[in-house]
N, C-alpha and C. Protein backbone atom coordinates (compact mmCIF):
# COMPACT_ATOMS: atom_id res chain seq x y z
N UNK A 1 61.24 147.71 36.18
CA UNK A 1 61.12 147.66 37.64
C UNK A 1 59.80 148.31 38.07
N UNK A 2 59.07 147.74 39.07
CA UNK A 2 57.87 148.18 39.58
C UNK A 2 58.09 149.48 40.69
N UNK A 3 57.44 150.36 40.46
CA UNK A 3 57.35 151.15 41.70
C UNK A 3 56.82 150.83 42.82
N UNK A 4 55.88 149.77 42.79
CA UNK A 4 55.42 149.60 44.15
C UNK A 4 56.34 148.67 45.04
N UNK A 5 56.18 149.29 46.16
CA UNK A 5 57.09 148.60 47.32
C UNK A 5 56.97 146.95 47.55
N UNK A 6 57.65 146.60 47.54
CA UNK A 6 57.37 144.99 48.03
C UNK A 6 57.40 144.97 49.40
N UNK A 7 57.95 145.73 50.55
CA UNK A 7 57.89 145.70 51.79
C UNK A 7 57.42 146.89 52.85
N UNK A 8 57.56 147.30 53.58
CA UNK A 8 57.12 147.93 54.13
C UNK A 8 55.70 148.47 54.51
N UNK A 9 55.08 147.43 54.18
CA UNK A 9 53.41 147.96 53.93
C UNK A 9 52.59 146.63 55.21
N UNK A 10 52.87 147.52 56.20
CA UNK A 10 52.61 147.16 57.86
C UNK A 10 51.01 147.24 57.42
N UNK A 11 50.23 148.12 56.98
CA UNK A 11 48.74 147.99 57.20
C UNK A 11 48.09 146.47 56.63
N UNK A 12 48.83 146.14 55.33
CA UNK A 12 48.79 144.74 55.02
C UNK A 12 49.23 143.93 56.08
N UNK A 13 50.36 143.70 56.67
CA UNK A 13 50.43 142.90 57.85
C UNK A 13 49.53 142.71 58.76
N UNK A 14 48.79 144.07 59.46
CA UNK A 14 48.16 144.30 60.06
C UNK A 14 46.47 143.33 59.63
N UNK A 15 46.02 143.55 58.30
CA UNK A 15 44.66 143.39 57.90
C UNK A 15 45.34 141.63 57.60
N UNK A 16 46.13 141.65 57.44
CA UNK A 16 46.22 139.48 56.83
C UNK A 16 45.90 139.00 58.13
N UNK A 17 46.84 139.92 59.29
CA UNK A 17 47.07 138.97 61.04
C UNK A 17 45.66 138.73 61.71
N UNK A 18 44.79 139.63 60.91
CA UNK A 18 43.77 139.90 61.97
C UNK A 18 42.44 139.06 61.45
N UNK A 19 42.96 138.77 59.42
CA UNK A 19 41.89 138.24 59.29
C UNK A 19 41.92 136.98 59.50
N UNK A 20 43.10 136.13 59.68
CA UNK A 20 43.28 135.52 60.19
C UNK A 20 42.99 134.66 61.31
N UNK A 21 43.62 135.26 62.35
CA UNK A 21 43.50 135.20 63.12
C UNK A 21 41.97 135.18 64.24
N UNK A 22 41.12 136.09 63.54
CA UNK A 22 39.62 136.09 63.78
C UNK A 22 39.02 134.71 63.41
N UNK A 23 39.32 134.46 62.03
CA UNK A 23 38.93 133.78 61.31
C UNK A 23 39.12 131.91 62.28
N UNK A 24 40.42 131.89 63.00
CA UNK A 24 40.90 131.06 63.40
C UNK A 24 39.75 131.11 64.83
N UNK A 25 39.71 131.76 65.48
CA UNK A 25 39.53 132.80 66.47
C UNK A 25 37.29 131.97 66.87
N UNK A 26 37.22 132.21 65.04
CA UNK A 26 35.70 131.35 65.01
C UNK A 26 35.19 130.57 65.68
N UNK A 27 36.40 129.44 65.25
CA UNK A 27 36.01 127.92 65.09
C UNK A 27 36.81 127.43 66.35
N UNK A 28 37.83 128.06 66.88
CA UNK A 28 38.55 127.61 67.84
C UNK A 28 37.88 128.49 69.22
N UNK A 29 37.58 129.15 69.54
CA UNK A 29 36.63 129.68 70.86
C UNK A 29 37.04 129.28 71.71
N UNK A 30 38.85 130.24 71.94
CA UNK A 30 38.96 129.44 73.26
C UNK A 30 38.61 130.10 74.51
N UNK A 31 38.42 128.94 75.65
CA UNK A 31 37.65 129.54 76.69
C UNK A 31 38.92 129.46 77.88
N UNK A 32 38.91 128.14 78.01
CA UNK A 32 40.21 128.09 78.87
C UNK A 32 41.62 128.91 79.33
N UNK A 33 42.38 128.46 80.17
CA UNK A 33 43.79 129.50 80.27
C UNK A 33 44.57 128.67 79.11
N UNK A 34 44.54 127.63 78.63
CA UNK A 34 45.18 126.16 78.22
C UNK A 34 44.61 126.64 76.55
N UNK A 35 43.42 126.62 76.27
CA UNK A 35 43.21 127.03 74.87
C UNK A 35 43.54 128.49 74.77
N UNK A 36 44.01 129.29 75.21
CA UNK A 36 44.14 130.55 75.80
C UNK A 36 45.56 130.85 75.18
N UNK A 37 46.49 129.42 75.58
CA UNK A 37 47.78 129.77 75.37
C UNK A 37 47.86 128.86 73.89
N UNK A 38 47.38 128.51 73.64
CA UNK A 38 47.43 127.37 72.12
C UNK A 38 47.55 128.31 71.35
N UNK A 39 46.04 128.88 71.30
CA UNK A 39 45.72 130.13 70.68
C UNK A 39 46.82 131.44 70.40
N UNK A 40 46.82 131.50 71.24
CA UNK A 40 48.25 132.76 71.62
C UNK A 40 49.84 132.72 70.91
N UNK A 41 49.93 131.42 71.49
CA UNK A 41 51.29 131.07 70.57
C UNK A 41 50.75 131.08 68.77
N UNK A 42 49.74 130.53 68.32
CA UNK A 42 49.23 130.21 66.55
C UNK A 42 48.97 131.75 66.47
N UNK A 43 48.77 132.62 67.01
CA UNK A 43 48.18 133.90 66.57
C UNK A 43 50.20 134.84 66.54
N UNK A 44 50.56 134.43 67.73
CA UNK A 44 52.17 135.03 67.23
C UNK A 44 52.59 134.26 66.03
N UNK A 45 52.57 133.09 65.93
CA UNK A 45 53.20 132.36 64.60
C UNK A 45 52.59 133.76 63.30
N UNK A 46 51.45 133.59 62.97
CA UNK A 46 50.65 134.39 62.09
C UNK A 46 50.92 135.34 61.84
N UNK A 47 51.17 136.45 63.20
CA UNK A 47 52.14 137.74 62.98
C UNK A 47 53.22 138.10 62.28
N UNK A 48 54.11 137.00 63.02
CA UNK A 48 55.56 136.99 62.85
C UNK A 48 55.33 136.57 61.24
N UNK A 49 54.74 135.87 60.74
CA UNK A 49 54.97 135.07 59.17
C UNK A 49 54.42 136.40 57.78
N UNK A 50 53.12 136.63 59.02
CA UNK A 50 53.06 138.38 57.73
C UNK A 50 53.70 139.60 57.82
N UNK A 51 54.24 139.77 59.50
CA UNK A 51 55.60 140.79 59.32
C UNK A 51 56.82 140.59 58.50
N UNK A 52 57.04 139.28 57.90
CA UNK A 52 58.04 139.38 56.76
C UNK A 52 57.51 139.37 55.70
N UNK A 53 56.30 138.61 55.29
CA UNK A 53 55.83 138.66 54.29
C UNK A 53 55.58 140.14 53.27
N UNK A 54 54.75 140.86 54.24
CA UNK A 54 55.00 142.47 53.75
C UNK A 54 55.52 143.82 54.72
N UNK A 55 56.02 143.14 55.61
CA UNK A 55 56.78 144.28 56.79
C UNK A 55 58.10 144.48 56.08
N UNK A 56 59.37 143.69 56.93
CA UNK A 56 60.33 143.41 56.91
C UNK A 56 60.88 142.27 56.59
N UNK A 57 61.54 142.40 55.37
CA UNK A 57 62.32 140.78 55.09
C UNK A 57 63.37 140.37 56.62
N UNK A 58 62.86 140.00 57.27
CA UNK A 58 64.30 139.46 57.63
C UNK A 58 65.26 138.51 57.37
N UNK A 59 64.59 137.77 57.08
CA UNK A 59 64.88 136.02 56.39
C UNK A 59 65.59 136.44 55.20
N UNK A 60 65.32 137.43 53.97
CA UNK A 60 66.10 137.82 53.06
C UNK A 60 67.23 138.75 53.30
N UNK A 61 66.91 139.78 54.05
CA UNK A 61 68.18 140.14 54.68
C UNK A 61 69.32 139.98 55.35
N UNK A 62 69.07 138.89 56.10
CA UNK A 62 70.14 137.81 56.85
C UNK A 62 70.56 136.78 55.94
N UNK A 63 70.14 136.43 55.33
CA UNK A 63 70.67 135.37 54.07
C UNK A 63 70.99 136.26 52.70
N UNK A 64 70.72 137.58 52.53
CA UNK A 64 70.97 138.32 51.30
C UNK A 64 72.56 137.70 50.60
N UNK A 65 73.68 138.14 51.51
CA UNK A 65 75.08 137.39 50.78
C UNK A 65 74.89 136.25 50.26
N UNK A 66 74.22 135.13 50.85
CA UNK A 66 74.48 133.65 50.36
C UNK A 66 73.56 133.67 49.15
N UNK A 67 72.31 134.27 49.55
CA UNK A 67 71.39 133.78 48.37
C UNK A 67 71.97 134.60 47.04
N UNK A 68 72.45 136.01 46.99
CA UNK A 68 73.18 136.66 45.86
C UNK A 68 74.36 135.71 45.63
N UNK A 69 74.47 135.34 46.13
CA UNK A 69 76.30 134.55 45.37
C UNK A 69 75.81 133.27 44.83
N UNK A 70 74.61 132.41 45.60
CA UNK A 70 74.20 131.56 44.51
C UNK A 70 73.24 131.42 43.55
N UNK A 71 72.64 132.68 43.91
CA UNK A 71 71.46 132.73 42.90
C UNK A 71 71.33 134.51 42.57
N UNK A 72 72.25 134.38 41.90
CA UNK A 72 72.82 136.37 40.97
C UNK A 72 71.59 136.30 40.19
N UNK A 73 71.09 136.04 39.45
CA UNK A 73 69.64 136.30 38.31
C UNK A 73 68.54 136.69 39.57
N UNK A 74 68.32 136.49 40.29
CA UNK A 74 67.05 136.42 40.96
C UNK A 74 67.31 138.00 41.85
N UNK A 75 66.47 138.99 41.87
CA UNK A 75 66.53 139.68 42.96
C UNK A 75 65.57 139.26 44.10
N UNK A 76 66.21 139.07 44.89
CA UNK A 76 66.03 138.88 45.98
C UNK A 76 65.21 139.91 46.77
N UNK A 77 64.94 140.94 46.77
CA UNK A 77 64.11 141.75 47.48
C UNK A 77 62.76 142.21 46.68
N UNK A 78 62.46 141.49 45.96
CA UNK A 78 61.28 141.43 45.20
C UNK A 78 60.16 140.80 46.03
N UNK A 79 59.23 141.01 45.69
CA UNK A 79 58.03 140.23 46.77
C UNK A 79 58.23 138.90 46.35
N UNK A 80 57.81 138.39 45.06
CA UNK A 80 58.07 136.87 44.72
C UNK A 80 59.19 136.19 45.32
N UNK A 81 60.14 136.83 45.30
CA UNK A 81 61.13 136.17 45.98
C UNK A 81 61.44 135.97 47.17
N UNK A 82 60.12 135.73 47.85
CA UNK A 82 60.11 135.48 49.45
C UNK A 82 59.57 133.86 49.35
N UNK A 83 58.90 133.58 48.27
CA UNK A 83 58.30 132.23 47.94
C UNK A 83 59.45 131.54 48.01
N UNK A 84 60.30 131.28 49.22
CA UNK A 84 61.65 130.75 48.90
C UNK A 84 62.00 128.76 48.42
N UNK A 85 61.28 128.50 48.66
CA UNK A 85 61.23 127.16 47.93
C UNK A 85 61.11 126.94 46.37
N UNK A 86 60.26 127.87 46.07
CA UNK A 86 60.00 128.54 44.52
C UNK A 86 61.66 128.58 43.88
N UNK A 87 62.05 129.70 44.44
CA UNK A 87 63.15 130.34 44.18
C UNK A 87 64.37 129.14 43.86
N UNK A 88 64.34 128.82 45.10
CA UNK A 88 65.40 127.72 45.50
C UNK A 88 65.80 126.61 44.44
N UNK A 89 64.08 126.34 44.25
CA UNK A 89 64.30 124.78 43.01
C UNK A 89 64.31 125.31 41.94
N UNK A 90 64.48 126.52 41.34
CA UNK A 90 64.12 126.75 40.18
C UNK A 90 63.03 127.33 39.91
N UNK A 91 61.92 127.30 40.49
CA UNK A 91 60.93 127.17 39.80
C UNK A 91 60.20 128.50 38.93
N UNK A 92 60.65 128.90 38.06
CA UNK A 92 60.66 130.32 37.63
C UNK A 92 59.46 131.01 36.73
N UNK A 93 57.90 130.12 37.02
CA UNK A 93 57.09 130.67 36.62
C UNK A 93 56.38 131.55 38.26
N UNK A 94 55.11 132.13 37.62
CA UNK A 94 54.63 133.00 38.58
C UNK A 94 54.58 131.92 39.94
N UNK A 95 55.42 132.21 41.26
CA UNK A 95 55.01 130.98 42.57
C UNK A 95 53.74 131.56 42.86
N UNK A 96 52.68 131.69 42.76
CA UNK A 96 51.65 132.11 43.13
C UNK A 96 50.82 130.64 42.37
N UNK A 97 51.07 129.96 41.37
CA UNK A 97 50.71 129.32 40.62
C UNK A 97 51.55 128.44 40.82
N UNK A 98 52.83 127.95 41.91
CA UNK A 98 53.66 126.63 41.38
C UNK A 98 53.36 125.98 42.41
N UNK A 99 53.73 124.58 42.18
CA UNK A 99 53.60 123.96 42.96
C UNK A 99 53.29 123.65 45.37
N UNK A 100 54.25 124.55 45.03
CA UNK A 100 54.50 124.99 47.22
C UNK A 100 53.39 125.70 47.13
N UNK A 101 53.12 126.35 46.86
CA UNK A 101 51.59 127.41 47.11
C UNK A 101 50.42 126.74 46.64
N UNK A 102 50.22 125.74 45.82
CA UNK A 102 48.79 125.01 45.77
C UNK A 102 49.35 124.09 46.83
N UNK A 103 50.43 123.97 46.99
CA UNK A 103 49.78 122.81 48.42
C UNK A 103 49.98 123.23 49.67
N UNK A 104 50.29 124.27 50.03
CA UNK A 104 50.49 125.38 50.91
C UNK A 104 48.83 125.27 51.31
N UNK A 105 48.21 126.03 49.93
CA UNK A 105 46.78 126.08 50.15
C UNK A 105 45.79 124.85 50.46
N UNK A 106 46.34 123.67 50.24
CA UNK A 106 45.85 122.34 50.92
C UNK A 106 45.70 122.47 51.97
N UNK A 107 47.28 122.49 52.34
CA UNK A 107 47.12 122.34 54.34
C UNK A 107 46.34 123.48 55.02
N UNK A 108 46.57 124.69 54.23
CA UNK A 108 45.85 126.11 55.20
C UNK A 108 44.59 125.58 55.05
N UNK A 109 44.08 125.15 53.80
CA UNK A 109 41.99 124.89 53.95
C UNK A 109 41.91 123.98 54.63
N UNK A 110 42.64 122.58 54.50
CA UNK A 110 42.47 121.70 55.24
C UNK A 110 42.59 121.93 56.34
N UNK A 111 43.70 122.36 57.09
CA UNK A 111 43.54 122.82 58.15
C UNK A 111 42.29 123.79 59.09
N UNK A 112 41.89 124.66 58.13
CA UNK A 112 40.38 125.40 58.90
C UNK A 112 39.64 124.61 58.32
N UNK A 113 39.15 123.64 57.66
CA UNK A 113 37.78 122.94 57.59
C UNK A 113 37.85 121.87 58.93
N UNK A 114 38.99 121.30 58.97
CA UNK A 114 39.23 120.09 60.48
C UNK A 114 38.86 121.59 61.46
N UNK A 115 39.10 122.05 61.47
CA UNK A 115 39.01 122.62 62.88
C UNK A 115 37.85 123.46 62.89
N UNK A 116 36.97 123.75 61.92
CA UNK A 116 35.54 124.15 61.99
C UNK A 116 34.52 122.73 62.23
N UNK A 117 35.12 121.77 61.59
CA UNK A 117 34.27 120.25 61.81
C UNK A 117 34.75 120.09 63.17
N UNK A 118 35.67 120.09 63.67
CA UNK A 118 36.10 119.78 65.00
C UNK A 118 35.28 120.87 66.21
N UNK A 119 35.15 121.58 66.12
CA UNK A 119 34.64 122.47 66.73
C UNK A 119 33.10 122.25 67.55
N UNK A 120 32.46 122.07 66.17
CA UNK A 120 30.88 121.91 66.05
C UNK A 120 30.67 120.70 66.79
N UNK A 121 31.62 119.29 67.14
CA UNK A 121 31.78 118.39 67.40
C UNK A 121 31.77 117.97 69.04
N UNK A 122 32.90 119.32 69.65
CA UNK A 122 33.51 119.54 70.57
C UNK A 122 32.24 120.39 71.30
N UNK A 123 31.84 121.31 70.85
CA UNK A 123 30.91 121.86 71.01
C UNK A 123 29.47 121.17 71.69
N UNK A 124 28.88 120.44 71.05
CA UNK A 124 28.34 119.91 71.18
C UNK A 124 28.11 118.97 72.55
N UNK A 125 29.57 118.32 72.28
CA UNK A 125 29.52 117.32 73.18
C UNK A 125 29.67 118.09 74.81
N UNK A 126 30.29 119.33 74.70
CA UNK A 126 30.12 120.21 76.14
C UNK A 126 29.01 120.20 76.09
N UNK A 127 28.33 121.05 75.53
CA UNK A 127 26.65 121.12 75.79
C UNK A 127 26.11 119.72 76.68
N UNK A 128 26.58 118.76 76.21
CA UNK A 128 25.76 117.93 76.54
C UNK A 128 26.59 116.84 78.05
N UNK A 129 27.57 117.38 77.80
CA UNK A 129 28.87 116.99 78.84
C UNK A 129 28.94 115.28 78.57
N UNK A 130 29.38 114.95 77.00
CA UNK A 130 29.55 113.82 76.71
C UNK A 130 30.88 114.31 76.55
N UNK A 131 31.63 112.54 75.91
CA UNK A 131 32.81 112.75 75.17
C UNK A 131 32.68 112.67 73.48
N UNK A 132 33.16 113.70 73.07
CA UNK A 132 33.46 114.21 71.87
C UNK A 132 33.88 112.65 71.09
N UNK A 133 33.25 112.27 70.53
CA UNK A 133 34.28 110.79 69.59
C UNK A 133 33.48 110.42 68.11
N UNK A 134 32.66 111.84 67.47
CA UNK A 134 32.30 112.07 66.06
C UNK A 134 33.18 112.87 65.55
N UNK A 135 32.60 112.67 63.95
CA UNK A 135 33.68 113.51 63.30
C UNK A 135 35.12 113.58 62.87
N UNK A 136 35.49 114.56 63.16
CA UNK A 136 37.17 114.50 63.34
C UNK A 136 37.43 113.33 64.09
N UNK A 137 36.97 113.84 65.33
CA UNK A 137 36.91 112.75 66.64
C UNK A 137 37.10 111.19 66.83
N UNK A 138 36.29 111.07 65.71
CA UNK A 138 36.03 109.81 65.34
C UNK A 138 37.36 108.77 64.66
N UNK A 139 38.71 109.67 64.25
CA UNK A 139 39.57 109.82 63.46
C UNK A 139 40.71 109.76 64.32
N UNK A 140 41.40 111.25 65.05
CA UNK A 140 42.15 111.70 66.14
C UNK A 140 41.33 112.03 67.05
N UNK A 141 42.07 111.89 68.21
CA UNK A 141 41.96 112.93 69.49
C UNK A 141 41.90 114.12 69.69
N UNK A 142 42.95 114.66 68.93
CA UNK A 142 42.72 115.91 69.03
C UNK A 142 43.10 117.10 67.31
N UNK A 143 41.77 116.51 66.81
CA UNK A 143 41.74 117.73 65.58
C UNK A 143 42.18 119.20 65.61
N UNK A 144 41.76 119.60 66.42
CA UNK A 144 41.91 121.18 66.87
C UNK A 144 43.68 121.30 66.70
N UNK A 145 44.53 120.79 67.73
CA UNK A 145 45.56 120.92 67.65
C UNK A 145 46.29 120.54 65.93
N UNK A 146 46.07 119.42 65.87
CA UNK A 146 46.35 118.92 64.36
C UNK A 146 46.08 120.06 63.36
N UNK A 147 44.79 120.75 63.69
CA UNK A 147 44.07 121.42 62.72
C UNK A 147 45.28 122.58 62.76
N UNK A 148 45.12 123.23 63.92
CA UNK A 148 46.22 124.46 63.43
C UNK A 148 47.88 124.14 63.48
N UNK A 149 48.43 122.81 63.64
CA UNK A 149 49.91 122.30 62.91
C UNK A 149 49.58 122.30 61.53
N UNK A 150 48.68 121.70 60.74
CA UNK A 150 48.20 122.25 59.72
C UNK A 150 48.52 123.43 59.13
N UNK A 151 47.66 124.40 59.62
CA UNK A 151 47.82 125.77 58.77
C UNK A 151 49.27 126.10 58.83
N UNK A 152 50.27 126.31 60.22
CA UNK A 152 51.13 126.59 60.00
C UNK A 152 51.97 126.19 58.86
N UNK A 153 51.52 124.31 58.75
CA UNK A 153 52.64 123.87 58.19
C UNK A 153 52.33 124.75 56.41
N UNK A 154 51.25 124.67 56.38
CA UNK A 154 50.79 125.40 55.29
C UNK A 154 51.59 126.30 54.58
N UNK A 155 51.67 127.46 55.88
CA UNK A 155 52.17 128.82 55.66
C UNK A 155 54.09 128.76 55.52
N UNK A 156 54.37 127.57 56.01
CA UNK A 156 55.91 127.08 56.27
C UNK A 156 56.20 126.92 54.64
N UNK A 157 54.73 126.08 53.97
CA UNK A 157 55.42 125.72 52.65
C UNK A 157 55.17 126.93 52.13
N UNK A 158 54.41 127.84 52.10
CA UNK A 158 54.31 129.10 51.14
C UNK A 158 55.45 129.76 51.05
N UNK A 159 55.74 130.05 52.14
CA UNK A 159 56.60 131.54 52.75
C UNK A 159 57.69 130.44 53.97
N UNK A 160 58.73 130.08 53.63
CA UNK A 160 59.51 130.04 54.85
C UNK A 160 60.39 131.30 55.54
N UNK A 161 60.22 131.34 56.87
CA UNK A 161 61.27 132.34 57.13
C UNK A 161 61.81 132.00 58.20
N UNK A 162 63.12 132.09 58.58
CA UNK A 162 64.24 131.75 59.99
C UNK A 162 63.12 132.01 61.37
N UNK A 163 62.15 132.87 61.12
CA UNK A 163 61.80 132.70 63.05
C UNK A 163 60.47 131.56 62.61
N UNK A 164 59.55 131.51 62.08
CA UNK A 164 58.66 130.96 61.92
C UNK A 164 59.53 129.57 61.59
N UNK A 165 60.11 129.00 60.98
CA UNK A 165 60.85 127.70 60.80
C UNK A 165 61.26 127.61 62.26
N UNK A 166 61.66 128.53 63.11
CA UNK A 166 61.94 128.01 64.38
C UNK A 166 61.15 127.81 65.34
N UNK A 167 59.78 128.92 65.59
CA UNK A 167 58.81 128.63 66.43
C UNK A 167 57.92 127.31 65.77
N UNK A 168 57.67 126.87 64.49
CA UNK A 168 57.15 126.04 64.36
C UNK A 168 58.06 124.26 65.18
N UNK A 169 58.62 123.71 65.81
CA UNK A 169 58.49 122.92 66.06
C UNK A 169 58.95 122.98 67.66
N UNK A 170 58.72 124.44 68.35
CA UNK A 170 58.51 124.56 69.67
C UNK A 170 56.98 124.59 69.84
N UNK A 171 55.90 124.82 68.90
CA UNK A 171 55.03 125.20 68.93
C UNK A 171 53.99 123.98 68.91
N UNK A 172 54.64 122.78 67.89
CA UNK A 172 54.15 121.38 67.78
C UNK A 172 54.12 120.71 69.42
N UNK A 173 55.59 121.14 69.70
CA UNK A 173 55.92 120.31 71.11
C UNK A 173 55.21 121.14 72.07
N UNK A 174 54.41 122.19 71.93
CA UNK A 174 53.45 122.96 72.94
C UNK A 174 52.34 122.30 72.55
N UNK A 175 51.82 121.90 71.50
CA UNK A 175 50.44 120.97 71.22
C UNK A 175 50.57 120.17 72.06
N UNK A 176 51.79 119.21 71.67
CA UNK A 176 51.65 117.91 72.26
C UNK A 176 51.42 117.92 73.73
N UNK A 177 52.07 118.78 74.33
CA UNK A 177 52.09 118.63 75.68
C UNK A 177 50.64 119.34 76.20
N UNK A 178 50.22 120.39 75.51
CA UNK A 178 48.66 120.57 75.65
C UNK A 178 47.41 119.54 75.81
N UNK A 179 47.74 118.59 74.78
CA UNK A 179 46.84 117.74 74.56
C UNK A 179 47.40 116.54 75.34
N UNK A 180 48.50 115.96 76.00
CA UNK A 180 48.38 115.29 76.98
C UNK A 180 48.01 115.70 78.53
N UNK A 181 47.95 117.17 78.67
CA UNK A 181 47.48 117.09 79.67
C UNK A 181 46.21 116.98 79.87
N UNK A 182 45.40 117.80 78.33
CA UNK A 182 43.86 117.59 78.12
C UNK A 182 43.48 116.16 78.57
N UNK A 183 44.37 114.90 77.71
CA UNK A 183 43.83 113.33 77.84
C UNK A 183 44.01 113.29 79.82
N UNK A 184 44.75 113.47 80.41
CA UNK A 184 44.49 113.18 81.93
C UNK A 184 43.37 113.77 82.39
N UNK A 185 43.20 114.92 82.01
CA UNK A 185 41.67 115.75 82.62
C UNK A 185 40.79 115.20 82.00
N UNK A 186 40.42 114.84 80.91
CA UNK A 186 39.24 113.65 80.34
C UNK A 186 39.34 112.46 80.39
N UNK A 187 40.52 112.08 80.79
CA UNK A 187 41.06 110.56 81.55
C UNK A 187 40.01 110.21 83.10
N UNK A 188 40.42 111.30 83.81
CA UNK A 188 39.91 111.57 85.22
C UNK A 188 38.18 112.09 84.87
N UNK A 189 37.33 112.43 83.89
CA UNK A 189 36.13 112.44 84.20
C UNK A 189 35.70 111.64 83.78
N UNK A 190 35.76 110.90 82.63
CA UNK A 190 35.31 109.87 81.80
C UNK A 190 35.59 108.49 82.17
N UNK A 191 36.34 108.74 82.71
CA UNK A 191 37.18 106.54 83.40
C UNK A 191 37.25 105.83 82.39
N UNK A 192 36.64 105.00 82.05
CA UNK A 192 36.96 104.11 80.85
C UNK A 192 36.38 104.21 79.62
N UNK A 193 34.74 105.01 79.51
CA UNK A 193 35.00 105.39 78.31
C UNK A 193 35.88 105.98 77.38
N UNK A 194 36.94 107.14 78.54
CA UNK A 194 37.84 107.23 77.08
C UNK A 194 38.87 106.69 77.15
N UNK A 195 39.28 105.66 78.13
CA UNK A 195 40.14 104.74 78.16
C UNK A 195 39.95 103.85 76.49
N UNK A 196 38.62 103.79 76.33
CA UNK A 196 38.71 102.44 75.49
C UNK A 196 38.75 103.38 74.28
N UNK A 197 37.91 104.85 74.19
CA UNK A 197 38.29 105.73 72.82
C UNK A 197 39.19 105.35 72.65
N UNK A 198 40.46 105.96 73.71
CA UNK A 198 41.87 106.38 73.43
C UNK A 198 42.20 104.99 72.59
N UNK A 199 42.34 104.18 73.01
CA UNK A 199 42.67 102.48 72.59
C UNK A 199 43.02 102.58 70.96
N UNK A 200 41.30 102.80 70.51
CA UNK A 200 41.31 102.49 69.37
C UNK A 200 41.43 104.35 68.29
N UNK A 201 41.81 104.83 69.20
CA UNK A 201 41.97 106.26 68.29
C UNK A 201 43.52 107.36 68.33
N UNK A 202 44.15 106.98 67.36
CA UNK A 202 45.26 108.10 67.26
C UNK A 202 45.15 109.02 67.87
N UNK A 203 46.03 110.01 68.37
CA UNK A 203 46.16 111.56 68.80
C UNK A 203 46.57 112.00 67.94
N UNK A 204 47.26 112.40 66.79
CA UNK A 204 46.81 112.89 65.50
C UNK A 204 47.20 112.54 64.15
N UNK A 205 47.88 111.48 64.13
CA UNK A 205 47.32 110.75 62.43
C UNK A 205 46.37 110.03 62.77
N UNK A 206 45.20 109.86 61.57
CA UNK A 206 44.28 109.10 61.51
C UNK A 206 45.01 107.42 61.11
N UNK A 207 44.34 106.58 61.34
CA UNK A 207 44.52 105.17 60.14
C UNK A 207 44.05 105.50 59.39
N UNK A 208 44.18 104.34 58.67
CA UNK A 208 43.67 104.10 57.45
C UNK A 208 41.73 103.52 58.00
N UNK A 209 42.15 102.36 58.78
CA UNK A 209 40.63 102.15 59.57
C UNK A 209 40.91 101.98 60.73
N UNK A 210 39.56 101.83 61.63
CA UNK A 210 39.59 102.43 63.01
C UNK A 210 38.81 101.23 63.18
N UNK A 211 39.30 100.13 64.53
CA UNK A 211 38.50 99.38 65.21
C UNK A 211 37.27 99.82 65.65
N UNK A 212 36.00 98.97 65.72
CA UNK A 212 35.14 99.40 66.31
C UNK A 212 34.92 99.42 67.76
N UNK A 213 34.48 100.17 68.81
CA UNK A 213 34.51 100.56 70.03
C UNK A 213 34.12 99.22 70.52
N UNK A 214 35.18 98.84 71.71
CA UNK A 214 34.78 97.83 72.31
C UNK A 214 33.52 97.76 73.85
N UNK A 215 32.65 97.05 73.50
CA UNK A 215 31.28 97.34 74.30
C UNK A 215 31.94 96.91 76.21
């Protein structure tokens, strides 16, 4: 048995949320009350997911009976054993190395590279008070949002836990409704240029191919 604690070590919570969160914080620059609250809600998700990770199990503590009665070999209050998908299927080499955590780490990179490409994109096109339709852009409507359903979903496959499994799909349905109100406010400055974007461009799966803009 290890002496070191698997939980209670808040300064780790503290240094993951923040690098995080900065990190997110970069590429996303929000200015608005609207990116303001996007932001806000993905930065509580982040919290809440590293306060169990090395705060407090709660997710193992509230499920402790069920998961001991079906899975007696495994201690459960071990750090590894928060990798609960790991756990669940079997999967009994190091989860740091199995399967949910390399693709965990898909969606988290994937997720901040779309939304650093998205950015520079978005960016831009304020500067110049065009509409944004390179890039990501060029793909979905709205990368940014996509970008951080992404990371979460990321962090969902690493580490699931009961509040984060629950704010994640109040948090999707706060995108969505973010980004339709965005399309009326760029509906109303743009008129039909992004009438005809919208046409031929998803709000956030890409196709496979994308019509070309009709002149």
């Amino acid at each position: 048995m290890s002496a070191t604690p698997a939980y209670g070590l808040w300064p780790l919570v503290i240094v993951n949320s923040l690098v995080f969160i900065i990190f997110a914080f970069s590429f996303a620059q929000p200015k608005s009350a609207r990116d303001w609250r996007s932001f806000g809600a993905f930065s509580a998700f982040i919290v809440a997911l590293f306060a169990e990770m090395y705060g407090f199990p709660l997710t193992i503590y509230l499920l402790a009976g069920w998961l001991q009665s079906r899975y007696p070999g495994v201690d459960w209050f071990a750090h590894d054993a928060g990798h609960l998908l790991e756990m669940l299927l079997g999967w009994r080499a190091n989860p740091h190395f199995g399967p949910f955590h390399i693709l965990s780490f898909a969606f988290i990179g994937g997720g901040f590279i779309l939304l650093a490409r998205a950015w520079r994109v978005l960016y831009a096109a304020q500067r110049t008070h065009t509409l944004a339709t390179t890039g990501p852009y060029a793909r979905i409507r709205h990368p940014q949002y996509a970008a951080f359903v992404l990371i979460m979903l990321g962090f969902l496959v690493q580490w699931p836990t009961l509040l984060t499994l629950a704010m994640f799909p109040v948090l999707a349905y706060m995108y969505v409704r973010l980004a339709r109100r965005e399309e009326r406010e760029v509906a109303a400055e743009f008129g039909q240029e992004y009438k005809r974007y919208a046409a031929r461009t998803p709000a956030f799966i890409p196709r496979w191919r994308t019509a070309p803009l009709a002149e």
